[in-house]
N, C-alpha and C. Protein backbone atom coordinates (compact mmCIF):
# COMPACT_ATOMS: atom_id res chain seq x y z
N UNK A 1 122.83 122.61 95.79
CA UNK A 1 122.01 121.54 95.23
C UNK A 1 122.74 120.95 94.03
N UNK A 2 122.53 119.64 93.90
CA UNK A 2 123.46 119.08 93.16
C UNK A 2 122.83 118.99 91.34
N UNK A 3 123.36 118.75 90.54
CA UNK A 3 122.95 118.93 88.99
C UNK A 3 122.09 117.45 88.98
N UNK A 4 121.07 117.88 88.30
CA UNK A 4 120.24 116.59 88.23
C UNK A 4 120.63 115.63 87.03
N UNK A 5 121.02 114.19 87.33
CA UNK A 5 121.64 113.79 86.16
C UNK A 5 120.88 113.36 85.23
N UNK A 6 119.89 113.83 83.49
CA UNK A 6 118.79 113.31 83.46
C UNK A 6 119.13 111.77 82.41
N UNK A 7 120.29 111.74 82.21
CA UNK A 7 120.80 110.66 81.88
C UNK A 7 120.05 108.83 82.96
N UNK A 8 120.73 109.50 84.00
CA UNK A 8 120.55 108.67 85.21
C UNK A 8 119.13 108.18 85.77
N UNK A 9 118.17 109.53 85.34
CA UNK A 9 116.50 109.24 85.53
C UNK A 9 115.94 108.48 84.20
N UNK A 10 117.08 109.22 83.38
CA UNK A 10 115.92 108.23 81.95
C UNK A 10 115.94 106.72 82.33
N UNK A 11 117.18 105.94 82.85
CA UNK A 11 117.65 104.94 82.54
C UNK A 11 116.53 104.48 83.77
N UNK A 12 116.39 105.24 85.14
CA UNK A 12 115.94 104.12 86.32
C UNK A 12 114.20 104.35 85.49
N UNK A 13 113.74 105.38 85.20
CA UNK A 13 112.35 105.32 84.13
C UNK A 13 112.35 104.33 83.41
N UNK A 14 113.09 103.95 82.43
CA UNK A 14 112.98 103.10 81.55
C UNK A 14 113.30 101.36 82.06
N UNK A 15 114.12 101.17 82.93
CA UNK A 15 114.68 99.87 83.67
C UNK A 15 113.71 99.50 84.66
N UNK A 16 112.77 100.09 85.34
CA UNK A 16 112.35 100.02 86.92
C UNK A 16 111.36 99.29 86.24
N UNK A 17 110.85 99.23 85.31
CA UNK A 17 109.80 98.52 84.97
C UNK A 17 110.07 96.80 84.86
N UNK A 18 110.91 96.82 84.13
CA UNK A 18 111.71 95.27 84.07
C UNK A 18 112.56 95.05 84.81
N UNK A 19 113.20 95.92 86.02
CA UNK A 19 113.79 95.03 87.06
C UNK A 19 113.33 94.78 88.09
N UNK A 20 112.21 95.79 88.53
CA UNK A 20 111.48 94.95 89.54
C UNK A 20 110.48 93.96 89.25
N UNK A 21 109.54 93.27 88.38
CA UNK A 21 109.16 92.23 88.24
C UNK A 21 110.22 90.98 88.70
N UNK A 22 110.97 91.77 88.06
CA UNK A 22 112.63 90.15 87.54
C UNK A 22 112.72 89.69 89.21
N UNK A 23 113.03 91.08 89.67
CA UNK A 23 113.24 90.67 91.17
C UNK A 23 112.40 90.05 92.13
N UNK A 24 111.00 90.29 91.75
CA UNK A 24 109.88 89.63 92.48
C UNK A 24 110.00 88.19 92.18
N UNK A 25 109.98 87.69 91.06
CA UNK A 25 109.87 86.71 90.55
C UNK A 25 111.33 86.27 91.18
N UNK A 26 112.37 86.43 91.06
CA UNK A 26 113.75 85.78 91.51
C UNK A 26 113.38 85.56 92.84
N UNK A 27 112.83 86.26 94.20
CA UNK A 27 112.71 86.41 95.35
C UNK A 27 111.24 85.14 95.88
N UNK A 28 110.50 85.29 94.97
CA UNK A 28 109.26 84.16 94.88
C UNK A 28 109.73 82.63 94.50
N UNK A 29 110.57 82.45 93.73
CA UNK A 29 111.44 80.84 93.27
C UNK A 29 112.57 80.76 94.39
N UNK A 30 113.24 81.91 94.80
CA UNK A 30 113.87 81.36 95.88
C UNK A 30 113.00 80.87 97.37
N UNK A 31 112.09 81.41 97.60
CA UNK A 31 111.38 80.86 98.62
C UNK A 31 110.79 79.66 98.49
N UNK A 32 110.45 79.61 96.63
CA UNK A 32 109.94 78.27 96.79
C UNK A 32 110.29 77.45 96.65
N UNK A 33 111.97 76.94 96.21
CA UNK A 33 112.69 76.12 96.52
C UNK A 33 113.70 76.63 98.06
N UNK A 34 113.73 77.22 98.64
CA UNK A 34 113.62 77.21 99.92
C UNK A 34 112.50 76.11 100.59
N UNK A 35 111.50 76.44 100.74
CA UNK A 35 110.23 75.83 101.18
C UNK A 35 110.10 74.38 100.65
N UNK A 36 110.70 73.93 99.59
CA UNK A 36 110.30 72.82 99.25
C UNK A 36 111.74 71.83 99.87
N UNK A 37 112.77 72.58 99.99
CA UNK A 37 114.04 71.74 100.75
C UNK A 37 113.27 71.66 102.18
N UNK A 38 112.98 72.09 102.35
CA UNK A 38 112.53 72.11 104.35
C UNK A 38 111.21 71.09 104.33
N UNK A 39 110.62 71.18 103.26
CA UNK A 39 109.99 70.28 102.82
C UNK A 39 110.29 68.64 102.99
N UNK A 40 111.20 68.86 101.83
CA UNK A 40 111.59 67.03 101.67
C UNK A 40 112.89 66.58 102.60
N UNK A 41 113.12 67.37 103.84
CA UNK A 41 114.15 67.17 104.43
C UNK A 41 112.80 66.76 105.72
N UNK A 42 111.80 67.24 106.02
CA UNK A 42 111.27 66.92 107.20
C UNK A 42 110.41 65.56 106.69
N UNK A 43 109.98 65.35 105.62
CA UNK A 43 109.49 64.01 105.11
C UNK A 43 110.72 62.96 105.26
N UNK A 44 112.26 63.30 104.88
CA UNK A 44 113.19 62.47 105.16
C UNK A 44 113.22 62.04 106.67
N UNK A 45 113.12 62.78 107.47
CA UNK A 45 112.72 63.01 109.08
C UNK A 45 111.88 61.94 109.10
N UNK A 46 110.75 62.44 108.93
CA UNK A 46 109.87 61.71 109.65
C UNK A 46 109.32 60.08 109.18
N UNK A 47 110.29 59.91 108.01
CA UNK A 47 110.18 58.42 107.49
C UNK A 47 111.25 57.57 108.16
N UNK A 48 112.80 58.44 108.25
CA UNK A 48 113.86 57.36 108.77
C UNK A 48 113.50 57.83 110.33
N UNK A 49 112.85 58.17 111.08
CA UNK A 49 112.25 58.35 112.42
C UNK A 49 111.23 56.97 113.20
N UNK A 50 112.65 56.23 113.92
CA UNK A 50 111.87 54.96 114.76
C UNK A 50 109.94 55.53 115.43
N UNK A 51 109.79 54.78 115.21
CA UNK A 51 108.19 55.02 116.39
C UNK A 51 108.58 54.22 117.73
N UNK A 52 108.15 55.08 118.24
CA UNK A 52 108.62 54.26 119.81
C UNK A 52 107.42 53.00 120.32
């Protein structure tokens, strides 16, 4: 069994709190400028789009 490093637990204890928010939040703005390009690309669509 390997030596427990408690160096290594203090740090993910003390970090896990502020890097997973960060990451939620980074992962939530990328979708929503994701979502908003697919957005104004299908409004570009459907305006330069002849009507038959």
């Amino acid at each position: 069994m390997k030596n427990l490093n408690h160096y290594r637990l203090l740090q993910w204890i003390i970090f896990s709190p502020i890097l997973i928010p960060i990451c939620i939040l980074t992962g939530a703005w990328e979708g929503i400028q994701h979502t908003f390009g697919k957005v104004v690309q299908q409004i570009k669509t459907d305006v330069t789009t002849d009507v038959a």
